[in-house]
C-alpha atoms as a PDB file:
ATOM      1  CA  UNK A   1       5.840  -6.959 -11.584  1.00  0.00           C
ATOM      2  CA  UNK A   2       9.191  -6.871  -9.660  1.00  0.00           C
ATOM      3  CA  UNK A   3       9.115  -7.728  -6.299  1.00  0.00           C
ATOM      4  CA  UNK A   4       9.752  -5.137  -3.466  1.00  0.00           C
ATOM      5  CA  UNK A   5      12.357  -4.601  -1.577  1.00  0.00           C
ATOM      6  CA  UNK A   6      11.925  -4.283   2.259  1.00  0.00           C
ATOM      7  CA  UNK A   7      14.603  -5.429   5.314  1.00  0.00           C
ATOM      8  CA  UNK A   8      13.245  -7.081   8.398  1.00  0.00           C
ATOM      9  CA  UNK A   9      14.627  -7.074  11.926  1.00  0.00           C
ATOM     10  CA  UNK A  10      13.381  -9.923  14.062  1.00  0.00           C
ATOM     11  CA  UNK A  11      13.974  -9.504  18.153  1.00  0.00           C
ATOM     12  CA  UNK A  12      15.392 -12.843  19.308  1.00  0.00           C
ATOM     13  CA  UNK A  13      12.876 -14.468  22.431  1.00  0.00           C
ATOM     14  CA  UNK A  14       9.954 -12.059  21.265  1.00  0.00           C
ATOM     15  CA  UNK A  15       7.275 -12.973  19.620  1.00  0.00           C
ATOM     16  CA  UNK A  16       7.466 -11.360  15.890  1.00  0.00           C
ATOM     17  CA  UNK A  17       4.454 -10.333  13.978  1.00  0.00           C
ATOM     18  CA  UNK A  18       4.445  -8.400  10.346  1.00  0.00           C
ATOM     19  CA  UNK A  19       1.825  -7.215   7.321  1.00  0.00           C
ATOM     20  CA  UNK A  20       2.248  -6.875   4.441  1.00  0.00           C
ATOM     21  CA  UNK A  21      -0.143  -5.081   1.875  1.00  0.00           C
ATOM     22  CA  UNK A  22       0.217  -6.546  -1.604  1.00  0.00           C
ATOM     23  CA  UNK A  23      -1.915  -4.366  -4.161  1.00  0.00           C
ATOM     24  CA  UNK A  24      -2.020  -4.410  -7.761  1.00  0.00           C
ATOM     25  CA  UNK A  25      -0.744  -1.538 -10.031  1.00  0.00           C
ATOM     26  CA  UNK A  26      -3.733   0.646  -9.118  1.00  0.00           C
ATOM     27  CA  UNK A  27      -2.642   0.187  -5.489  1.00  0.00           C
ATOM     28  CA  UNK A  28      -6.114  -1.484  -4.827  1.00  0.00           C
ATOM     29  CA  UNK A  29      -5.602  -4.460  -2.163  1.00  0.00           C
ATOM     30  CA  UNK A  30      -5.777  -7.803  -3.847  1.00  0.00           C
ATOM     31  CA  UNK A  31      -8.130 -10.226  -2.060  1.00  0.00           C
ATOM     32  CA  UNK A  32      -5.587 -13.256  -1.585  1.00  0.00           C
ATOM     33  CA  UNK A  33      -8.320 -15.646   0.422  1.00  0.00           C
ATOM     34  CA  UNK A  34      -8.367 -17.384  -2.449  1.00  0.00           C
ATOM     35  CA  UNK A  35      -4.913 -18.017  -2.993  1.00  0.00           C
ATOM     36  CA  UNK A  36      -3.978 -21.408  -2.205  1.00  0.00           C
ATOM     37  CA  UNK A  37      -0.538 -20.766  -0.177  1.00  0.00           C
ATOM     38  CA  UNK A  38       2.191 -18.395   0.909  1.00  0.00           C
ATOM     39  CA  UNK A  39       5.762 -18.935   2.066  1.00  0.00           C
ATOM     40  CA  UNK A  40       8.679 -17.433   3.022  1.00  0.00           C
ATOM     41  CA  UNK A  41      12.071 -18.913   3.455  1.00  0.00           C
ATOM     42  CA  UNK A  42      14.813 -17.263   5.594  1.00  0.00           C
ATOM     43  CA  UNK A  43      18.175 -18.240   4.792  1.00  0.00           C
ATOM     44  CA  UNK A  44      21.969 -17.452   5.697  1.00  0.00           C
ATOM     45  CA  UNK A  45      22.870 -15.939   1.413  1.00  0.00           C
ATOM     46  CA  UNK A  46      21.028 -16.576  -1.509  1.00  0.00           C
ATOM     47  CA  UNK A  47      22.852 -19.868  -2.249  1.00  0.00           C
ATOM     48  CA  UNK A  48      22.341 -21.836   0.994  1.00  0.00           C
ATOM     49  CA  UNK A  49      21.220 -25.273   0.705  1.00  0.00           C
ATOM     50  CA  UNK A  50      18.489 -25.190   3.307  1.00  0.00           C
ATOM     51  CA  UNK A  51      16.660 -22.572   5.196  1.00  0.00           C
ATOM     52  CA  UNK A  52      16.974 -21.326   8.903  1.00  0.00           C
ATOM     53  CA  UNK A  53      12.711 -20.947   9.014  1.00  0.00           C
ATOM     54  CA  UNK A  54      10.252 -21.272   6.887  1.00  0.00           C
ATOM     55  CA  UNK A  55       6.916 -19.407   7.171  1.00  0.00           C
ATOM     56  CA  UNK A  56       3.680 -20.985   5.052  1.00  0.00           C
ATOM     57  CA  UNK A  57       0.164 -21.100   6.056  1.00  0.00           C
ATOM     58  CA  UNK A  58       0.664 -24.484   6.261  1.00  0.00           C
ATOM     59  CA  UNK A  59       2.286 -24.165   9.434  1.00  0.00           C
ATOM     60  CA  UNK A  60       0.175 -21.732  10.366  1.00  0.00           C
ATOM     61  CA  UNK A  61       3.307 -18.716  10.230  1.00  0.00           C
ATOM     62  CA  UNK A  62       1.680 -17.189   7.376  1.00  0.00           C
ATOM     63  CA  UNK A  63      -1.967 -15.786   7.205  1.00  0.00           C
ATOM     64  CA  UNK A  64      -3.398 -14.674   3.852  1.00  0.00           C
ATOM     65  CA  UNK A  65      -6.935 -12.242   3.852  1.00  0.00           C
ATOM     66  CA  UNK A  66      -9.244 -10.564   1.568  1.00  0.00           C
ATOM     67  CA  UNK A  67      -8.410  -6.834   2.766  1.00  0.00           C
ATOM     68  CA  UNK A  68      -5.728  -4.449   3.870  1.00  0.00           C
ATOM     69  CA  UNK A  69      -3.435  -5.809   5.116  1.00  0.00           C
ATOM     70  CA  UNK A  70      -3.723  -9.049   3.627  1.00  0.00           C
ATOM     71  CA  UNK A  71      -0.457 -10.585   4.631  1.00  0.00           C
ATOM     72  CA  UNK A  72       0.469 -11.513   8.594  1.00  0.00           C
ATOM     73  CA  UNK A  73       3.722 -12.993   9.095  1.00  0.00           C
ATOM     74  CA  UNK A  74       4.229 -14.231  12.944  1.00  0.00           C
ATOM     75  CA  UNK A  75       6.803 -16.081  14.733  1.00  0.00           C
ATOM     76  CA  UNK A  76       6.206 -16.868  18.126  1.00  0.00           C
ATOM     77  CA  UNK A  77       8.614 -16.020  21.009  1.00  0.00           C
ATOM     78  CA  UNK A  78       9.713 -19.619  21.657  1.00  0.00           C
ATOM     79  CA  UNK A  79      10.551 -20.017  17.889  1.00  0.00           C
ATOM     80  CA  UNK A  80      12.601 -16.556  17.708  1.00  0.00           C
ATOM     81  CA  UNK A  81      14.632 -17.760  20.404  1.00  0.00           C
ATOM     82  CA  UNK A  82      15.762 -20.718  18.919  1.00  0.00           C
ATOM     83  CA  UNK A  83      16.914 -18.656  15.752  1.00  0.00           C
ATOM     84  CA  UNK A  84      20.829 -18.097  15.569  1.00  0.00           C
ATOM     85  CA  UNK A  85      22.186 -16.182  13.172  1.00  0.00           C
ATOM     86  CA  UNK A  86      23.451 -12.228  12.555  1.00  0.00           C
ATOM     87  CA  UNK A  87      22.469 -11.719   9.075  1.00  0.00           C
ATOM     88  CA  UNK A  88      20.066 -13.438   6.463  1.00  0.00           C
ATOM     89  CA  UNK A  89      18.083 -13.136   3.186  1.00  0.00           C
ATOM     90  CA  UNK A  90      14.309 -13.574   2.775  1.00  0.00           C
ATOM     91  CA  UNK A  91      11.719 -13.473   0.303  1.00  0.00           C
ATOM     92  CA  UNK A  92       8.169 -13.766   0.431  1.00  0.00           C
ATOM     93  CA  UNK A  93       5.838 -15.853  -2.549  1.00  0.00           C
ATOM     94  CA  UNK A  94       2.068 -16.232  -2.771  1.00  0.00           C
ATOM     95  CA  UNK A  95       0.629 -19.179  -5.141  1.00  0.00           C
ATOM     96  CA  UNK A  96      -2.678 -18.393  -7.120  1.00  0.00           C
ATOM     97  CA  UNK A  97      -5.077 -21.418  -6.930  1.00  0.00           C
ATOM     98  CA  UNK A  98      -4.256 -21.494 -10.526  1.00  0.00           C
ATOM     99  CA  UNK A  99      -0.574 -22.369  -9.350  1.00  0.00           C
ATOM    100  CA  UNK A 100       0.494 -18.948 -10.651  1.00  0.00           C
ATOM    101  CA  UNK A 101       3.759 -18.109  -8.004  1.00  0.00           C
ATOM    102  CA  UNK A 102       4.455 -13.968  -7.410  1.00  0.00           C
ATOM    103  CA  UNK A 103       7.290 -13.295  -5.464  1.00  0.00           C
ATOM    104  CA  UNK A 104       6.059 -10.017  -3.001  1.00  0.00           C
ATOM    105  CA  UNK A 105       8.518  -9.004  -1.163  1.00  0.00           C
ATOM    106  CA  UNK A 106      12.650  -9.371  -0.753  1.00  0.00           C
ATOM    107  CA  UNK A 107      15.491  -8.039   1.323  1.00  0.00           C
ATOM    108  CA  UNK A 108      17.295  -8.814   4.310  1.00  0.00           C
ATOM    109  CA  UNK A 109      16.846  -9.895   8.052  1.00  0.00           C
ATOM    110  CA  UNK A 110      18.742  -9.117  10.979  1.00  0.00           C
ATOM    111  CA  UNK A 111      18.689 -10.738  14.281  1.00  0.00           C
ATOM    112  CA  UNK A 112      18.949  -8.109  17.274  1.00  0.00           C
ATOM    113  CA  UNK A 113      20.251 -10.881  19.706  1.00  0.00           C
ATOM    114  CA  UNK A 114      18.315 -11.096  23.303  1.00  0.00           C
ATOM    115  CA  UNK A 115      19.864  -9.792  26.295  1.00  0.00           C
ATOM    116  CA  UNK A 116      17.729 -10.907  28.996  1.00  0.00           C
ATOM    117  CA  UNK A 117      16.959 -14.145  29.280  1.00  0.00           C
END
């Protein structure tokens, strides 16, 4: 299965939260507790060397669940502040215990740049 397609917009020096619902064909919620990992990797294009975040549930930015939705994505607002860029790509993986990678979700993000500070 391909993944989807969706753009983000992240408010610079607020905190930024996001689910995601990841079903199968039927559209029935897969239960991804048992999944050993997701991440996500903003970067500035498709071939940059290294990313400008990175969201995993190893650091806690990435919360997988048994039911809808299953996926939370969440920055807090210290960490969206320090964030400096326009324009970026993301995309967004789980990894079956089995070590079985499925890439979810794709697209762009877009930083709307803080005015009060």
């Amino acid at each position: 299965m391909a993944a989807g397609y969706y753009d983000i917009e992240i408010e610079q020096g607020a905190n930024y939260s996001q689910t995601v619902n990841f079903t199968d064909s039927s559209g029935v919620t897969i239960d991804l507790s048992t999944y050993s990992s997701g991440s996500m990797q903003i970067r500035e294009s498709s071939e940059s060397s290294s990313s400008l975040i990175d969201l995993t549930t190893a650091n806690g930015r990435i919360t997988l669940a048994q039911s809808d939705p299953n996926i939370t994505l969440a920055l807090s607002a210290t960490e969206t502040a320090a964030l400096d860029f326009d324009h970026a790509k993301y995309d967004l993986e789980v990894v079956a215990s089995g070590g079985e990678v499925t890439k979810i979700l794709r697209g762009n993000v877009k930083l709307i740049r803080e005015i009060t500070k």
